[in-house]
C-alpha atoms as a PDB file:
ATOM      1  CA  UNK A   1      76.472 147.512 114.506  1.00  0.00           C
ATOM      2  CA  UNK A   2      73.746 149.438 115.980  1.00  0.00           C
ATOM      3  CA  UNK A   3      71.067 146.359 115.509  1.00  0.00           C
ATOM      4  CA  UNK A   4      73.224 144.573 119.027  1.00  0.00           C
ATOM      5  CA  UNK A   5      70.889 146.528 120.750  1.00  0.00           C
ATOM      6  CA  UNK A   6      67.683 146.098 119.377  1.00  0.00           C
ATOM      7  CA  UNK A   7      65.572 143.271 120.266  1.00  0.00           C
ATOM      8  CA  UNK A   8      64.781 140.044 118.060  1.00  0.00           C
ATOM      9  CA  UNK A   9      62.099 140.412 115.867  1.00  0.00           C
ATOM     10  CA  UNK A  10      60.560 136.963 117.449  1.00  0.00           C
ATOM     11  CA  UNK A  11      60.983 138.058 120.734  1.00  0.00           C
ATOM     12  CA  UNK A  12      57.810 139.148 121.738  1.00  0.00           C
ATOM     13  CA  UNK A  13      56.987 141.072 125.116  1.00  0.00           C
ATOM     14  CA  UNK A  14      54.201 138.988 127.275  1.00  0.00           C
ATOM     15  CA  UNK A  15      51.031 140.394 127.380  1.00  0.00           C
ATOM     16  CA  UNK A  16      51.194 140.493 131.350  1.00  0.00           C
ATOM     17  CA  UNK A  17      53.322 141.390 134.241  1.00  0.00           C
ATOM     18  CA  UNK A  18      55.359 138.373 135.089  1.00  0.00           C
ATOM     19  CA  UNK A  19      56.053 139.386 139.064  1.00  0.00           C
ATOM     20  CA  UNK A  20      52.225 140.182 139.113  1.00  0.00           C
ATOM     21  CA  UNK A  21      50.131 137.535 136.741  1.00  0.00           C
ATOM     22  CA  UNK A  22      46.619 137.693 137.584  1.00  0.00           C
ATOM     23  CA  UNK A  23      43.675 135.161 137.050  1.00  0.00           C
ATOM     24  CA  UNK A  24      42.756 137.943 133.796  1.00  0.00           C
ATOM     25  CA  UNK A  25      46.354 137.043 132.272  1.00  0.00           C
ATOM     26  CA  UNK A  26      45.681 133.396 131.308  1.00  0.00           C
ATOM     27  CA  UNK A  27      45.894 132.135 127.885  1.00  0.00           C
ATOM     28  CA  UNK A  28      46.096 128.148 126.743  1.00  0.00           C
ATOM     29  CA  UNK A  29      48.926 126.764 128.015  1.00  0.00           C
ATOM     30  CA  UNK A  30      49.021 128.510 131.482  1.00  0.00           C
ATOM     31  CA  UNK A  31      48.675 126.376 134.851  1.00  0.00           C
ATOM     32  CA  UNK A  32      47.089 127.197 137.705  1.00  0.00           C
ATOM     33  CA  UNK A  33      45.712 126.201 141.264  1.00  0.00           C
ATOM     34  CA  UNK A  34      42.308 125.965 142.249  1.00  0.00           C
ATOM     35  CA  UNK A  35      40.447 124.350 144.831  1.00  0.00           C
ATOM     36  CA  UNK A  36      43.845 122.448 145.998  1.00  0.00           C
ATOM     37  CA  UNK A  37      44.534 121.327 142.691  1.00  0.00           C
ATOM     38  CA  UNK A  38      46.401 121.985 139.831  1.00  0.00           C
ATOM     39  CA  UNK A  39      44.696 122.971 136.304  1.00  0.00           C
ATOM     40  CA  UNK A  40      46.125 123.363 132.804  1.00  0.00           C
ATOM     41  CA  UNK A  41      44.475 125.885 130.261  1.00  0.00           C
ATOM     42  CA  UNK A  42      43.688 123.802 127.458  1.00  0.00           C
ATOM     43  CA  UNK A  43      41.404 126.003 125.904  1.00  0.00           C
ATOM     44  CA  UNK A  44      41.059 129.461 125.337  1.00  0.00           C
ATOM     45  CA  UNK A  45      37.609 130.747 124.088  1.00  0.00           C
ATOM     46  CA  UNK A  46      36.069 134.577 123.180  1.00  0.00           C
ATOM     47  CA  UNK A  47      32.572 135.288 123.295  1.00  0.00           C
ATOM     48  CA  UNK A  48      31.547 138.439 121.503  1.00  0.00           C
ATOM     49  CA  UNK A  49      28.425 140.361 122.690  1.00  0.00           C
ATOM     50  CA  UNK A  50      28.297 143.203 120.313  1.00  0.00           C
ATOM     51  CA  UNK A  51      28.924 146.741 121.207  1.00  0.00           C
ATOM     52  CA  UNK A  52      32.857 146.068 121.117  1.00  0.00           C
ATOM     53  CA  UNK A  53      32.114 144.062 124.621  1.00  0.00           C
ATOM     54  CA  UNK A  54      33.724 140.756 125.259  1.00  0.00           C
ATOM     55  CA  UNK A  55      34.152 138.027 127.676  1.00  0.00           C
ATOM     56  CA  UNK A  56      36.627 135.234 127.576  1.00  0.00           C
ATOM     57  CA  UNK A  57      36.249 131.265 129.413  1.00  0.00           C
ATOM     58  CA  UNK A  58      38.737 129.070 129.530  1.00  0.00           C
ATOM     59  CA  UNK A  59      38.702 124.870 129.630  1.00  0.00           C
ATOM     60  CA  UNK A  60      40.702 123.874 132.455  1.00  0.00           C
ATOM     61  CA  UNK A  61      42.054 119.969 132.892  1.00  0.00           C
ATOM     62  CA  UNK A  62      43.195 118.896 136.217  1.00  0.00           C
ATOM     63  CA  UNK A  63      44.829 115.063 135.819  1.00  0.00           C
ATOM     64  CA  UNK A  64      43.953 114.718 132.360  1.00  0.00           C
ATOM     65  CA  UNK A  65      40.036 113.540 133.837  1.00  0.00           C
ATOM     66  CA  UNK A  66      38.538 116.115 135.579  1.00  0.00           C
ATOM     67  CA  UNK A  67      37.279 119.353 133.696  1.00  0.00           C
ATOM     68  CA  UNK A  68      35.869 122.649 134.280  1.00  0.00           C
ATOM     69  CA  UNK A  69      35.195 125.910 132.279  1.00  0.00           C
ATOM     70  CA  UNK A  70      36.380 129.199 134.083  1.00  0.00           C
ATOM     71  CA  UNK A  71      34.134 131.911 132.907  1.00  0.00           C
ATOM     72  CA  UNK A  72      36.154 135.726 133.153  1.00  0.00           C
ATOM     73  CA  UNK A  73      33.787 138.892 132.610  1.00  0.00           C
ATOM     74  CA  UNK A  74      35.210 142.530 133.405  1.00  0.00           C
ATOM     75  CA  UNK A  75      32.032 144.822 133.989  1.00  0.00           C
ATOM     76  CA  UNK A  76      32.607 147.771 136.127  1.00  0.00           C
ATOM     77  CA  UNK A  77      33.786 144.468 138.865  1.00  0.00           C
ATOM     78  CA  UNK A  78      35.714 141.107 138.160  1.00  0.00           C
ATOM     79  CA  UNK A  79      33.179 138.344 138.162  1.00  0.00           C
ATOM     80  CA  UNK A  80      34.688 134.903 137.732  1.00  0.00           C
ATOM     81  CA  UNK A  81      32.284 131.496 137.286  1.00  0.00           C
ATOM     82  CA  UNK A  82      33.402 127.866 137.636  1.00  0.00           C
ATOM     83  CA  UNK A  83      31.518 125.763 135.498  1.00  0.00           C
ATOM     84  CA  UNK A  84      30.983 122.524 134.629  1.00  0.00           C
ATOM     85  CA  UNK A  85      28.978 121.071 131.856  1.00  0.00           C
ATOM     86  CA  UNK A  86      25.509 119.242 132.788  1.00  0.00           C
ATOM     87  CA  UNK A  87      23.316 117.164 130.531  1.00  0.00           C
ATOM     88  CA  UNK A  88      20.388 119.168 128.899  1.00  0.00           C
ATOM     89  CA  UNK A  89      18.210 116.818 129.570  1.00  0.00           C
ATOM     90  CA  UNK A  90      18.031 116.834 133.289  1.00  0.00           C
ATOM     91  CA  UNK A  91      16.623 120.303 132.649  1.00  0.00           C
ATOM     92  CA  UNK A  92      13.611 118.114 131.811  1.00  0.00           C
ATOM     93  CA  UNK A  93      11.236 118.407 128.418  1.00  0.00           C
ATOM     94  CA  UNK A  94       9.305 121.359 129.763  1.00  0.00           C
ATOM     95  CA  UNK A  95      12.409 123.809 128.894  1.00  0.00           C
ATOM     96  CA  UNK A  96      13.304 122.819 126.071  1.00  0.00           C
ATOM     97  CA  UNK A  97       9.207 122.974 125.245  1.00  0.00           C
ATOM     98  CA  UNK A  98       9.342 126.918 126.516  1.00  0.00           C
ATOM     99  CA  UNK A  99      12.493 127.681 123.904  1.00  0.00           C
ATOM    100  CA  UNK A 100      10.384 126.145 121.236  1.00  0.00           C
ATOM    101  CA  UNK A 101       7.485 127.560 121.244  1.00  0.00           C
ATOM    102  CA  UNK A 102       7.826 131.155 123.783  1.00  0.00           C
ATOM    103  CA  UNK A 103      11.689 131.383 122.062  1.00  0.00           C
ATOM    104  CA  UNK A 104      13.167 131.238 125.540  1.00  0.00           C
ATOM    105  CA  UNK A 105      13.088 129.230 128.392  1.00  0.00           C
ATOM    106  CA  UNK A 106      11.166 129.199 131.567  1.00  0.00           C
ATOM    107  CA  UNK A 107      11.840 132.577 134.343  1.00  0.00           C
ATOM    108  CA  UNK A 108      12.103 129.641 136.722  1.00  0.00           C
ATOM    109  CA  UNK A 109      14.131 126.121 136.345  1.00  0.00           C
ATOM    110  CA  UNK A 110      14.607 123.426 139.143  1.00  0.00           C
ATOM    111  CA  UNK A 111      17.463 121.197 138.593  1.00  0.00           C
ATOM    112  CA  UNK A 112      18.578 118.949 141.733  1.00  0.00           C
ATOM    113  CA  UNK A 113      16.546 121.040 144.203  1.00  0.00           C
ATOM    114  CA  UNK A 114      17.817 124.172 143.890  1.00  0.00           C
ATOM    115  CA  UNK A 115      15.607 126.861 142.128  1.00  0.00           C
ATOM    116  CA  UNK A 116      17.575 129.027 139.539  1.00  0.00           C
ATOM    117  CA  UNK A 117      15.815 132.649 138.213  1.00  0.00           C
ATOM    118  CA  UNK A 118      16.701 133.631 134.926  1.00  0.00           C
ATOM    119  CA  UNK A 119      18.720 136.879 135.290  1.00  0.00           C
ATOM    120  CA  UNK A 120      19.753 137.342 131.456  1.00  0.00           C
ATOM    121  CA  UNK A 121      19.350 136.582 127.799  1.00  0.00           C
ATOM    122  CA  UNK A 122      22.475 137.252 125.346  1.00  0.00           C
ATOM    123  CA  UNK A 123      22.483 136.396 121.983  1.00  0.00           C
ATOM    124  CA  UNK A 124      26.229 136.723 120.417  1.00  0.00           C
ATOM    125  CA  UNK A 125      29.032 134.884 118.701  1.00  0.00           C
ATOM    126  CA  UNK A 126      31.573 131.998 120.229  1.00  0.00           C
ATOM    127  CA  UNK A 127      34.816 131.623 118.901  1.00  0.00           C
ATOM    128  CA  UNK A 128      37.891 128.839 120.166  1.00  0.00           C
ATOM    129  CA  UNK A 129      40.458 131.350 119.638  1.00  0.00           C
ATOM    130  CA  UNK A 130      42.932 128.792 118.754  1.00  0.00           C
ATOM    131  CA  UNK A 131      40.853 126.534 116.638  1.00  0.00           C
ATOM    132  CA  UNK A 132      38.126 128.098 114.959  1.00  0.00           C
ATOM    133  CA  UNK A 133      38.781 131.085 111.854  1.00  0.00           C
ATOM    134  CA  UNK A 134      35.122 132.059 111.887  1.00  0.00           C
ATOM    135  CA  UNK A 135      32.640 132.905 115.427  1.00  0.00           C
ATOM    136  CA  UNK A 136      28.930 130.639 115.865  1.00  0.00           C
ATOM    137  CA  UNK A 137      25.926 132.295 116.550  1.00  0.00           C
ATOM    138  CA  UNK A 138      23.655 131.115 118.910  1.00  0.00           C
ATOM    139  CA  UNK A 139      21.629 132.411 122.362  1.00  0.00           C
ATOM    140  CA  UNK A 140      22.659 132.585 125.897  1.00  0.00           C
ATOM    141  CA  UNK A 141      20.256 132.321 129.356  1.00  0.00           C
ATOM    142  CA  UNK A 142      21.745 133.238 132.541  1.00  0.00           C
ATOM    143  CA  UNK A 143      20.280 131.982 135.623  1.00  0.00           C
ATOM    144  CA  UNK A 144      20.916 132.428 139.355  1.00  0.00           C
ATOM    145  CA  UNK A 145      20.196 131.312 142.591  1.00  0.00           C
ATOM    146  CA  UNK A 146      18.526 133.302 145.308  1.00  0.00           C
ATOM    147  CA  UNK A 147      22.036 133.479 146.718  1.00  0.00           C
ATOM    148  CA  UNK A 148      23.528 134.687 143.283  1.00  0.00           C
ATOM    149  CA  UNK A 149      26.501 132.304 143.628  1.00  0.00           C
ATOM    150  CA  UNK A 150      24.988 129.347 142.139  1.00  0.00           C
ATOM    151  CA  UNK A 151      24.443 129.703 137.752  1.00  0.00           C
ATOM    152  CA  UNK A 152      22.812 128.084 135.559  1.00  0.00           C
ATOM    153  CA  UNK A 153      23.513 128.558 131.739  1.00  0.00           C
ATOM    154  CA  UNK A 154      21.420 127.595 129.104  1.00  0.00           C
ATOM    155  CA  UNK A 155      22.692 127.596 125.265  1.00  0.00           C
ATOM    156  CA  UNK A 156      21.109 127.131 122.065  1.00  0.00           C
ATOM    157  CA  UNK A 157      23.050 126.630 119.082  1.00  0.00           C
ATOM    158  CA  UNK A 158      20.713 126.654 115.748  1.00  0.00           C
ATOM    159  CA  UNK A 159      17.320 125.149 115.970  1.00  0.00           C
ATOM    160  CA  UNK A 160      17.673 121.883 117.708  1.00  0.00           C
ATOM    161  CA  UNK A 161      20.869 121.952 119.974  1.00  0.00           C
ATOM    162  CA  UNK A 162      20.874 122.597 123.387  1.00  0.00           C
ATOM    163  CA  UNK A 163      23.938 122.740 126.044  1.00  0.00           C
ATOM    164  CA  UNK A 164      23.998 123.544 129.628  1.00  0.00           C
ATOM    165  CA  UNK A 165      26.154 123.784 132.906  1.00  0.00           C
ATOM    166  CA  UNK A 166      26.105 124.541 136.162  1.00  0.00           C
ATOM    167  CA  UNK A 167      28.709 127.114 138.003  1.00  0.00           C
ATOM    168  CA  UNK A 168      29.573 128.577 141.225  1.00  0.00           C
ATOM    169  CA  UNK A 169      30.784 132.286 141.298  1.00  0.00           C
ATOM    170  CA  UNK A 170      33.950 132.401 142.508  1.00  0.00           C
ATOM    171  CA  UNK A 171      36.446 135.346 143.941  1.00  0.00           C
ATOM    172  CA  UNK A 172      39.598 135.888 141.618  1.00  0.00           C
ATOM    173  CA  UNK A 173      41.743 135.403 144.531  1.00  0.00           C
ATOM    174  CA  UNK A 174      40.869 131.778 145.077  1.00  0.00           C
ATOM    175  CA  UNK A 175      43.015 130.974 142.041  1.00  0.00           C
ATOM    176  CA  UNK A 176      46.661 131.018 142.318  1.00  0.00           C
ATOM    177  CA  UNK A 177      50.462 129.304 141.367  1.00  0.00           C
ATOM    178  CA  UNK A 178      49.320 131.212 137.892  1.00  0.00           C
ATOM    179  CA  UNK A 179      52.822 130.839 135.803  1.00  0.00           C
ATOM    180  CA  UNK A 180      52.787 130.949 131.651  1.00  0.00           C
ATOM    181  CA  UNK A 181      53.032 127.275 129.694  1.00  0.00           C
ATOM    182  CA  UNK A 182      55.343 126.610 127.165  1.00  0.00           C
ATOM    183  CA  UNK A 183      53.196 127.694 124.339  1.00  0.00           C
END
């Protein structure tokens, strides 16, 4: 008699306000608006830095073609990156020459005319939350412009494999429509 009252066992209370949702709320399945378009979260991916510190990114589709990463990290102030992916190679050889034999890559790298100043190096663990049981290893490089709005990110997975992207640094407010999927 008394069990009316209680809730359903798989009724589970969300994990955010839903008359306040904020760009720090997302998980796969949300949707979102961005740069006058609208974005699904496809993917939903931690990164694990050691000392119990974390940051999350998320792989956002826009009309099933166009892609981005949205990079979230909470450190004393809300910093939020748009990324997308860029070949490694247009780094050109003499990076991937510097992590081979100096273990890191150049201070300085020039991609499409715009000089980028490595900022940080972060070696930690990647995980697709939804996909993957155990985290990857591998070695992060930070970069920014003289402006710090433009990044740069440089990745090296193992011995051999390389990934990269580009990003702007974007203001939390600049993303909104944020409602929960269906998941």
């Amino acid at each position: 008699m008394f069990n009316f009252f209680k809730k359903k066992k798989e009724e589970k209370e969300p994990h955010f306000d839903p008359t306040d949702i904020k760009i720090t709320d997302i998980r796969k399945g949300f949707v979102l608006d961005y740069d006058l378009k609208t974005w699904e979260v496809k993917e939903e991916y931690e990164y694990d830095w050691g000392d119990e510190y974390f940051t999350y990114e998320y792989k956002l589709v826009s009309d099933s073609s166009d892609i981005l990463f949205l990079s979230i990290e909470n450190d004393d102030i809300l910093e939020c990156i748009v990324s997308k992916k860029v070949s490694f190679g247009k780094l050109g050889n003499e990076v991937e020459d510097a992590i081979k034999k100096n273990e890191r890559p150049p201070k300085e790298v020039i991609l499409e005319g715009k000089v980028y100043y490595r900022e940080e190096e972060s070696p930690g663990y990647f995980k697709n939350i939804h996909e993957d049981k155990e985290s990857y290893e591998f070695i992060s490089w930070d970069y920014y412009d003289e402006t710090e709005k433009f990044t740069l990110t440089i990745e090296q997975w193992g011995d051999d494999e390389f990934e990269a992207s580009t990003g702007i640094v974007v203001a939390p407010s600049l993303f909104s429509n944020i409602l929960p999927g269906n998941n």
